[in-house]
Protein backbone atom coordinates (compact mmCIF):
# COMPACT_ATOMS: atom_id res chain seq x y z
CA UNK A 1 126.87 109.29 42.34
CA UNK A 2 124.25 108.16 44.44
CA UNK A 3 120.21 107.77 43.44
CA UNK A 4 117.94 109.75 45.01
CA UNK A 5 114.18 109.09 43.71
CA UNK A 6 111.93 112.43 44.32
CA UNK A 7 108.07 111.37 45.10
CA UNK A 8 106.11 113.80 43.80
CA UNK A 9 107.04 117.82 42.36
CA UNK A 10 109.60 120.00 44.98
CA UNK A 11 110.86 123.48 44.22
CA UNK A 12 113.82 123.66 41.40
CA UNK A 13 116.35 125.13 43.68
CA UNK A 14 115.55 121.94 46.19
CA UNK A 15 116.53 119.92 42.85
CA UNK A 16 119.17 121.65 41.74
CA UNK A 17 120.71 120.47 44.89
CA UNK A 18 120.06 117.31 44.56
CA UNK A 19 121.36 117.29 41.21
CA UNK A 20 124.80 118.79 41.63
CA UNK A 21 125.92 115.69 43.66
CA UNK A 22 123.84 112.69 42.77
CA UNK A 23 121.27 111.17 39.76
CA UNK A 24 117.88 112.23 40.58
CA UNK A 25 114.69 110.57 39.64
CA UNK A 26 111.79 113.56 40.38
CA UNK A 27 108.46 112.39 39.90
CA UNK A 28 106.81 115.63 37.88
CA UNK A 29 102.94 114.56 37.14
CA UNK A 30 100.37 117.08 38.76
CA UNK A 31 98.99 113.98 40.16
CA UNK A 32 100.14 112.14 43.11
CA UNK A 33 102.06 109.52 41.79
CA UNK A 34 100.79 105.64 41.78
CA UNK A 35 101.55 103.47 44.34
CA UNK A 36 102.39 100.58 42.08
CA UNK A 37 104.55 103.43 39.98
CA UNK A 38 106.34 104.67 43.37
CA UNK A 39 106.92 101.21 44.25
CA UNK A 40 108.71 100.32 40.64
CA UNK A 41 111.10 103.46 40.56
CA UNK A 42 112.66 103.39 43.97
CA UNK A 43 114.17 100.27 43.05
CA UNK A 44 117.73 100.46 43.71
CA UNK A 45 117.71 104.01 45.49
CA UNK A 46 119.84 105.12 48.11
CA UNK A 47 117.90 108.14 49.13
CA UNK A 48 114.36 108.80 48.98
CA UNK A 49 112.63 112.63 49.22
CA UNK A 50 109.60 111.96 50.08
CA UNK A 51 106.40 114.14 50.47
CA UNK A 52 103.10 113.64 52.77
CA UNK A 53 101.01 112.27 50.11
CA UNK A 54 103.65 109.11 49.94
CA UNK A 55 103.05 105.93 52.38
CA UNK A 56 106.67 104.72 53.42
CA UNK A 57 106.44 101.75 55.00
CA UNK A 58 108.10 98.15 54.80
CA UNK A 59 106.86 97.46 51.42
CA UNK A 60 108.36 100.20 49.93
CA UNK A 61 111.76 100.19 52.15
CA UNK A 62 111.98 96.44 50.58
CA UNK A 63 110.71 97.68 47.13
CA UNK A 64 114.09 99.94 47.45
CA UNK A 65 116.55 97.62 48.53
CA UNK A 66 118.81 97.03 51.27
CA UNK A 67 121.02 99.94 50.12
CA UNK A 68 118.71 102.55 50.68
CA UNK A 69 120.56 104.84 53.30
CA UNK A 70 117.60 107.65 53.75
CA UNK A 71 113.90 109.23 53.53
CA UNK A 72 114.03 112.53 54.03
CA UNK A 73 110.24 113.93 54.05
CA UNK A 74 109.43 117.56 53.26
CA UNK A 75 107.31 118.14 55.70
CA UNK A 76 107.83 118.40 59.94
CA UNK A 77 104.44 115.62 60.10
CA UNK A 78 106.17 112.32 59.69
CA UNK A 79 102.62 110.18 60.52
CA UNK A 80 103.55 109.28 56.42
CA UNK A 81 106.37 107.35 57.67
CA UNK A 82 106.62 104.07 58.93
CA UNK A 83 110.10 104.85 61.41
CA UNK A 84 110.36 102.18 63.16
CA UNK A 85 110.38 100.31 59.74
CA UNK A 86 112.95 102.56 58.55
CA UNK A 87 115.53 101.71 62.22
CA UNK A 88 115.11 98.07 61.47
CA UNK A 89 116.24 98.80 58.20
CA UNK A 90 119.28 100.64 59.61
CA UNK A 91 117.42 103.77 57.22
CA UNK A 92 117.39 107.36 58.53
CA UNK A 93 114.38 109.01 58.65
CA UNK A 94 114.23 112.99 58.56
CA UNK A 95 111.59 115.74 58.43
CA UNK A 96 111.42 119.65 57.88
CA UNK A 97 110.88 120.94 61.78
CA UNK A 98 111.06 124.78 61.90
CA UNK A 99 110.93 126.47 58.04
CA UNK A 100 107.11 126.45 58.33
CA UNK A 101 106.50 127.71 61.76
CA UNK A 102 105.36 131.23 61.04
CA UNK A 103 103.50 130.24 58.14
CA UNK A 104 101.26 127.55 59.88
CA UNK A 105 100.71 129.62 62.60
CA UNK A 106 99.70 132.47 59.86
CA UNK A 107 97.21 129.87 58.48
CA UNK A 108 95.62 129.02 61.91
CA UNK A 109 95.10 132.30 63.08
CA UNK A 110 93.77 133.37 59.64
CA UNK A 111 91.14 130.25 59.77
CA UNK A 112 90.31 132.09 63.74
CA UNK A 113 89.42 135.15 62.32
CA UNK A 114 87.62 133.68 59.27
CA UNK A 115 85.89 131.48 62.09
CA UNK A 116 84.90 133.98 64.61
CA UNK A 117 83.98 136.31 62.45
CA UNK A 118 82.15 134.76 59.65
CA UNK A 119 84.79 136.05 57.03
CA UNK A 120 83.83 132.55 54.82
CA UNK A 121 79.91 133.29 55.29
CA UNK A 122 80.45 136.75 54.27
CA UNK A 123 82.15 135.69 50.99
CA UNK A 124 79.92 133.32 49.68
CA UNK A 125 76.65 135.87 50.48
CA UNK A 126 78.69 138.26 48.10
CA UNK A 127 79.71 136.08 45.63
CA UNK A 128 75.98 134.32 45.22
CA UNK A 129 74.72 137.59 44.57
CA UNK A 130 72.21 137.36 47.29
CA UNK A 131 70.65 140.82 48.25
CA UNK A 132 72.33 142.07 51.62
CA UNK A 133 72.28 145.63 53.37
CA UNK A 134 74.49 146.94 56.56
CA UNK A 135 72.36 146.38 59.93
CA UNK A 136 73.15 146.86 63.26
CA UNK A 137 72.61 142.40 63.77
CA UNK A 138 74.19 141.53 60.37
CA UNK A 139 76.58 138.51 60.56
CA UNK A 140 77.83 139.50 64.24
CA UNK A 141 80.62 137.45 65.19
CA UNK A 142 83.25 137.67 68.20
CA UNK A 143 85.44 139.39 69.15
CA UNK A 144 88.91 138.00 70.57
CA UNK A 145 90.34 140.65 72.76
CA UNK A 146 89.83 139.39 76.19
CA UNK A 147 89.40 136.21 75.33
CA UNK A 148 90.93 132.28 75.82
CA UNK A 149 93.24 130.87 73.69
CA UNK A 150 93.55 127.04 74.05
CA UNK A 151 96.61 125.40 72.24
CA UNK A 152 96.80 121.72 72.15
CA UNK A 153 100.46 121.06 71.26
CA UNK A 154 102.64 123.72 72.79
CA UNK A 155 105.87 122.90 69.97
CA UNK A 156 107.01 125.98 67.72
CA UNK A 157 103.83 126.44 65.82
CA UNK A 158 101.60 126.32 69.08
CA UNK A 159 104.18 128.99 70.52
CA UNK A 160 103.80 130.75 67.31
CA UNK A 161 100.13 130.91 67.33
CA UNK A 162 100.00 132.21 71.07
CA UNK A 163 102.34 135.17 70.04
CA UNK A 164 99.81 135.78 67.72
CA UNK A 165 97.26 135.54 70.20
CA UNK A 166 98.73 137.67 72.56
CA UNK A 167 98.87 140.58 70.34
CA UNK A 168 94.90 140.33 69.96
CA UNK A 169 94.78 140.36 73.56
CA UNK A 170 93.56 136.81 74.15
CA UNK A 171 95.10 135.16 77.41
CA UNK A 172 96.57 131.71 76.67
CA UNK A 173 95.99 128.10 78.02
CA UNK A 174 98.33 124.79 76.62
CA UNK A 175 98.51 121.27 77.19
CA UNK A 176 101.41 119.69 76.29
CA UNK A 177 103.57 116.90 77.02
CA UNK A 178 105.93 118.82 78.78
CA UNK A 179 106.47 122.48 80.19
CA UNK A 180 107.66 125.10 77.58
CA UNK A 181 110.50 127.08 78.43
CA UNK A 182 109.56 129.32 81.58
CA UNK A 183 110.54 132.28 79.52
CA UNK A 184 108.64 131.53 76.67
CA UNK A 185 105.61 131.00 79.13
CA UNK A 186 106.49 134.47 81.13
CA UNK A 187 106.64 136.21 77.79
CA UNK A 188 102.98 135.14 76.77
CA UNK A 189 101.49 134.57 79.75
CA UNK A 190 100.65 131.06 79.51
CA UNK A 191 99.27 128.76 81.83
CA UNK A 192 99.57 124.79 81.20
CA UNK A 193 96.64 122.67 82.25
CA UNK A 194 95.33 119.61 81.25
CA UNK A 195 92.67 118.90 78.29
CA UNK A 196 89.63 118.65 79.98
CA UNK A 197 90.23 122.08 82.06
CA UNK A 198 91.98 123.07 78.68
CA UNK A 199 88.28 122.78 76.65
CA UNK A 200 86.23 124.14 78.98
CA UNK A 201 87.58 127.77 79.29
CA UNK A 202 89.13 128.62 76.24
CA UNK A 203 86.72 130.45 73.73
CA UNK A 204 88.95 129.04 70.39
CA UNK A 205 90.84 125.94 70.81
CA UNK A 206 93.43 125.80 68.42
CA UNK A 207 95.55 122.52 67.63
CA UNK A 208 99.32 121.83 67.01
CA UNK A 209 99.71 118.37 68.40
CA UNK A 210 101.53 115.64 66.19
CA UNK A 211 99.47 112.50 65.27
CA UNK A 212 99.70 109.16 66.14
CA UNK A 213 97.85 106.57 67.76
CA UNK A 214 97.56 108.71 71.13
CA UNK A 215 95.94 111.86 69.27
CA UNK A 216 94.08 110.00 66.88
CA UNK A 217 90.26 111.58 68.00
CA UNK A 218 91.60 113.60 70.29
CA UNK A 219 88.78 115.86 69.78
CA UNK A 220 85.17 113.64 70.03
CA UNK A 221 81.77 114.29 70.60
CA UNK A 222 82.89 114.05 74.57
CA UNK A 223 85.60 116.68 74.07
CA UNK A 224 83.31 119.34 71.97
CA UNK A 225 80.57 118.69 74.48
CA UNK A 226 83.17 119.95 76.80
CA UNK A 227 83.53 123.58 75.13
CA UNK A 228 81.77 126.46 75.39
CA UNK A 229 78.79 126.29 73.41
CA UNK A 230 80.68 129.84 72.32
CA UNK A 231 83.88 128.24 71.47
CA UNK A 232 85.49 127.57 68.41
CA UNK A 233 87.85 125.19 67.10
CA UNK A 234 90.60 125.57 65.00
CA UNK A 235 92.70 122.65 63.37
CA UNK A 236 96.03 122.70 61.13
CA UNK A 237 98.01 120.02 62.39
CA UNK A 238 96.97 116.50 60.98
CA UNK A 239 93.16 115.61 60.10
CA UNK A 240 91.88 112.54 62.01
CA UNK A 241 92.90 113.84 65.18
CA UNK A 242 89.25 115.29 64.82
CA UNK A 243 86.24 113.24 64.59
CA UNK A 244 84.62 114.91 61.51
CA UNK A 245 81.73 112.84 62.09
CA UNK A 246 81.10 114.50 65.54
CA UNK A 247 82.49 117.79 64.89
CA UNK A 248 80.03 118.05 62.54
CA UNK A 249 77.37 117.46 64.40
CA UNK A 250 78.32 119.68 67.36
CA UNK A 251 78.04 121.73 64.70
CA UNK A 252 74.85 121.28 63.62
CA UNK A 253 73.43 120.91 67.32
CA UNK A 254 74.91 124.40 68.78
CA UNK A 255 77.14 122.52 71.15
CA UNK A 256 80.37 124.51 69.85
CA UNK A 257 80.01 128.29 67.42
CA UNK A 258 82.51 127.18 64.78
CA UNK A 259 85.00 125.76 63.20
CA UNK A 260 88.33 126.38 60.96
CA UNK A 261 89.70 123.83 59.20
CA UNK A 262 92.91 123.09 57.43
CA UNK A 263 93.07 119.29 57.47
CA UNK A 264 90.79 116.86 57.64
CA UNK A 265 90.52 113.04 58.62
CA UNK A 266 90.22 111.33 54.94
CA UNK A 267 92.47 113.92 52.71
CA UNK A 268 91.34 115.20 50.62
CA UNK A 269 87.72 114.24 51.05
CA UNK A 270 85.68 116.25 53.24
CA UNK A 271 82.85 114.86 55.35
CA UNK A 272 79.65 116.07 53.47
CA UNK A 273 78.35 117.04 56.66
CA UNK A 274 80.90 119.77 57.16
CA UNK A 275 80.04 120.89 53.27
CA UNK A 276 76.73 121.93 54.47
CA UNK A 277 77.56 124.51 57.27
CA UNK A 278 78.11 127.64 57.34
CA UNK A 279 79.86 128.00 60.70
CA UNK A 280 82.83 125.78 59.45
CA UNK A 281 85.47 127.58 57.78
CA UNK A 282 87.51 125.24 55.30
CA UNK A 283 90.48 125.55 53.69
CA UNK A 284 92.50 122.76 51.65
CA UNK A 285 95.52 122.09 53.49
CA UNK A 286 97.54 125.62 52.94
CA UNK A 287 99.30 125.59 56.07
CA UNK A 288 102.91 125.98 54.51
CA UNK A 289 101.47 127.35 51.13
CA UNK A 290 103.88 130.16 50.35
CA UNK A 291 106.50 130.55 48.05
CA UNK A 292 109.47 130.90 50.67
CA UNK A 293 107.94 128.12 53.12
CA UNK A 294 107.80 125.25 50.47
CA UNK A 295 111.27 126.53 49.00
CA UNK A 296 112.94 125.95 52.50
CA UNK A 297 111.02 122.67 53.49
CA UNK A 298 112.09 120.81 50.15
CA UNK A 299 115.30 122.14 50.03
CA UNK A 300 115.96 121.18 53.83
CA UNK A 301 114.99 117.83 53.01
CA UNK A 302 117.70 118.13 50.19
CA UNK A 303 120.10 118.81 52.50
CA UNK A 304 119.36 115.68 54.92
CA UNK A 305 119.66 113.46 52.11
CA UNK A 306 122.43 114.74 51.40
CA UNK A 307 124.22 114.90 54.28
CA UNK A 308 123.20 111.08 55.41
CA UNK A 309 124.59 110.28 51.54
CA UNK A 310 127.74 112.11 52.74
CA UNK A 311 127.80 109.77 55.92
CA UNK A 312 127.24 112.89 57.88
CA UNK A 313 124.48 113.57 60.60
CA UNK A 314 121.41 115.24 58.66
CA UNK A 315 120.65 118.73 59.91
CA UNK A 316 116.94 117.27 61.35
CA UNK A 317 116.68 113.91 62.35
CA UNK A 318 114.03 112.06 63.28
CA UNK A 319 114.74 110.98 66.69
């Protein structure tokens, strides 16, 4: 039997897995678990399941050993991972593409609607107990229907968030780095441009790009001042591909309406700025939060370890 160390608490039927063909070492504290700690029980593994909170670089490929045969991370972000540590290391490296699609894109157009209009603001006057009475100007918002849908990152969860689009009537803009499939563009009627033309016509700006060091601040006080001063701008892909700093005060100045926000640049602190507005919505990281989602990412990532254990090819590489 093989050893496969678990970094941090997956679904039971992703473990069960796991345990009906090899030893398994979960890591089960409600905390992430220590560095120092993470670095003392892969020793001697031959898989690791790893999840986004976990740094795996070259220390800890060493801190395994040379038989270590695989990471498999539940999650389809990989930033986490160091891979070209993990090649040199002859060490495949696999993520969990696909299983949350639908519920990402659920999360980012929820965080659209809370953004445009004022869903968050609404809350908080209720819960505070503040006086408040129906008026013709109370907490307007905006409406989407007829609208521009930006997405930055046109992979499955972009695609998915367009459908989504489309059936609120908003047209649809992308940049990516490459053209979709010309049906998938025909069936939602979207047009690829470039980022500049990208933020200056769409009225929410929504983004599903990977990060690395060529989307890290993507989006900067020169990009915001780009957008509609009616725009809004939605992120649940990966934190510091947003300047906090600057969104924050684009914010504050009027340059852009709102905000939604999933991740953020320093997880999970939040710039205090941000804390102070009102048109931010914030949420803390629940892109993939449901039951089924989290059940198929970790147990996906079972079956890549698995499968590289088996000296097979794992179901999703990373390539």
């Amino acid at each position: 039997m093989s050893r496969v160390v678990v970094t941090g608490r997956i679904p039971e039927a992703a473990l069960e897995k796991l345990r009906a063909e090899h030893e398994v070492d979960a890591w089960t504290g409600q905390d992430s678990i220590d560095r120092d700690e993470l670095l003392r029980r892969v020793a001697g593994a031959d898989a690791i399941v790893s999840l986004l909170t976990e740094r795996i670089d070259g220390e800890l490929l060493d801190a395994a050993g040379p038989q270590l045969r695989v990471v498999a991370n539940v999650a389809v972000g990989y930033d986490n991972i160091d891979v070209p540590a993990c090649r040199e290391r002859d060490v495949v490296a696999t993520n969990t593409p696909g299983v949350l699609t639908e519920a990402t894109a659920d999360i980012a157009f929820g965080l659209i609607l809370m953004a445009t209009r004022r869903l968050g603001e609404g809350e908080r006057l209720i819960r505070s107990g503040t006086a408040w009475k129906w008026g013709m100007f109370f907490l307007l918002g905006s409406s989407l229907q007829g609208k521009t849908l930006g997405v930055v990152g046109m992979g499955g969860i972009g695609q998915a968030t367009a459908r989504r689009a489309k059936a609120f009537g908003m047209e649809v803009v992308y940049q990516s780095r490459s053209e979709i499939d010309p049906a998938v563009a025909e069936e939602l009627g979207a047009r690829r441009v470039e980022l500049d033309e990208l933020l200056s016509v769409s009225d929410v700006v929504s983004l599903h790009c990977p990060y690395g060091p060529a989307t890290h601040h993507l989006i900067g006080a020169e990009q915001l001042a780009a957008m509609k001063e009616s725009a809004y701008l939605v992120n649940t892909a990966r934190g510091p591909i947003i300047d906090e700093e600057a969104l924050a005060a684009a914010l504050r100045a009027g340059l852009i309406a709102g905000a939604g926000l999933d991740v953020y640049e320093h997880e999970p602190r939040v710039h205090p700025d941000l804390l102070d507005l009102d048109n931010v919505a914030l949420v803390p990281h629940l892109g993939s939060a449901t039951v089924e989602t989290r059940t198929a990412m970790a147990t996906l990532a079972a079956d890549n370890a698995i499968a590289v254990l088996a000296r097979q090819e794992p179901p999703t590489p990373i390539r």
